[in-house]
Protein backbone atom coordinates (compact mmCIF):
# COMPACT_ATOMS: atom_id res chain seq x y z
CA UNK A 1 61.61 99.43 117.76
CA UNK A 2 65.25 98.76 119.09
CA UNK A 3 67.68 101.55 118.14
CA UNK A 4 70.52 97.96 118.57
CA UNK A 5 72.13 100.44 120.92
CA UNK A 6 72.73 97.75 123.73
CA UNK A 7 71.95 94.56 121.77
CA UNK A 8 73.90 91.50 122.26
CA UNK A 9 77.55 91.20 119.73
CA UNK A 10 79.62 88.87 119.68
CA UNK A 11 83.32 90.11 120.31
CA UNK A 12 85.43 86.99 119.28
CA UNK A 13 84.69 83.11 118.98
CA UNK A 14 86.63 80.56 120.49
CA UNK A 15 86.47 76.65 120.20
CA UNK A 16 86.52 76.29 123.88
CA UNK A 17 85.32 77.90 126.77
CA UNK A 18 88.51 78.73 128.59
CA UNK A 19 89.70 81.02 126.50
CA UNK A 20 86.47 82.59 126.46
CA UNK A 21 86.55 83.04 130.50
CA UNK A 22 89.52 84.19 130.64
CA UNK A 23 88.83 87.41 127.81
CA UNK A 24 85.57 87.98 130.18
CA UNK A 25 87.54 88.38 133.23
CA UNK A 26 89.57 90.38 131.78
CA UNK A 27 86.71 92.90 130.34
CA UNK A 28 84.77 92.51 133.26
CA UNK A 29 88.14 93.86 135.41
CA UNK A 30 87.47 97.01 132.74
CA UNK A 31 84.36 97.61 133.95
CA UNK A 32 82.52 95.94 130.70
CA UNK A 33 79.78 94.17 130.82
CA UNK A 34 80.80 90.48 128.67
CA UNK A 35 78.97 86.81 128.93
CA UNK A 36 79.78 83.57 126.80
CA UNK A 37 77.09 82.12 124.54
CA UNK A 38 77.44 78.37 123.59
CA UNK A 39 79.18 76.74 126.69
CA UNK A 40 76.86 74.02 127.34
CA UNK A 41 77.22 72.46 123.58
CA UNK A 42 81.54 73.56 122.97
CA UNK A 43 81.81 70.12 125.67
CA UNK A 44 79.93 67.74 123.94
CA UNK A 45 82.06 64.72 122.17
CA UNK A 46 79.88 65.11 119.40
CA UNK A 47 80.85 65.19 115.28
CA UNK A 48 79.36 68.81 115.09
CA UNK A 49 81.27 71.55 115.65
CA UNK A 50 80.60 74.37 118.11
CA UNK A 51 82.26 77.54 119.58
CA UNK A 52 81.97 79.83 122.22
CA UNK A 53 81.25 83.50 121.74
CA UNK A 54 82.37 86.55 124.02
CA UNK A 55 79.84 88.34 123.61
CA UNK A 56 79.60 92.72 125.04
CA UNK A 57 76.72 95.35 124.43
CA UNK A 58 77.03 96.57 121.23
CA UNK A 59 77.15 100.32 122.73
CA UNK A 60 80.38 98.63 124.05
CA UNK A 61 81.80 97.06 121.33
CA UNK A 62 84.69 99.82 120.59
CA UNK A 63 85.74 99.91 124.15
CA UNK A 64 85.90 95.93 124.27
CA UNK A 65 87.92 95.41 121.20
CA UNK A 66 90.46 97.90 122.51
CA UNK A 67 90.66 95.83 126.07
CA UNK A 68 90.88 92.21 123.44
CA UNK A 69 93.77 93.91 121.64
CA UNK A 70 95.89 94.57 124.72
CA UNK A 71 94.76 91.21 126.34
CA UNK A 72 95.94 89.89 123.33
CA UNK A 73 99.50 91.50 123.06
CA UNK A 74 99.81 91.28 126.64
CA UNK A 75 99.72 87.62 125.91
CA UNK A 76 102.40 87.61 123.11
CA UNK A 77 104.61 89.84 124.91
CA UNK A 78 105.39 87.01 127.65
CA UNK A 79 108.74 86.05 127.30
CA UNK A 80 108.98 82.33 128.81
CA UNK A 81 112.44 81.94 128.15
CA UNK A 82 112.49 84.19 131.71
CA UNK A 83 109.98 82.82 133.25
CA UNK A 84 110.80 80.96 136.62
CA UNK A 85 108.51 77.65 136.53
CA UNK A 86 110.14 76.04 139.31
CA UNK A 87 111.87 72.85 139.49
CA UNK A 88 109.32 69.70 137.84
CA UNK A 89 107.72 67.27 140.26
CA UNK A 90 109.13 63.78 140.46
């Protein structure tokens, strides 16, 4: 039997897939091994809801959560009130 060392855990659920990609990129960049479950169905135009998991080995779940948490602030900590967006397209 399975000690669950290296089974499959989801890390965080999004609605879309986007999001998802982009916190994969960003674990993969740390060396972590991350995949999304439940692309395919988060695109339907359907009346059931679905999300999309991040999901890491469960050996690296502790590692993961730490790269998630400074993803995550890195994202906060933008401040877009100095960001240069150029001038807007006519």
């Amino acid at each position: 039997m399975s000690s669950g060392f290296d089974t499959p855990t989801v890390l965080i659920s999004f609605p879309g897939e986007h999001e998802a990609a982009a916190v994969v990129a960003a674990l993969n960049e740390q060396g972590l091994y991350a995949t999304v479950t439940g692309s395919f169905s988060a695109g339907f135009r359907a009346e059931a809801p679905s999300v999309v998991n991040v999901v890491v080995k469960s050996s690296e779940l502790k590692a993961a959560q730490g790269v998630l948490d400074e993803y995550q602030l890195a994202d906060v900590e933008i401040d877009w009130s100095r960001v240069d967006v150029g001038e807007p397209e006519e």
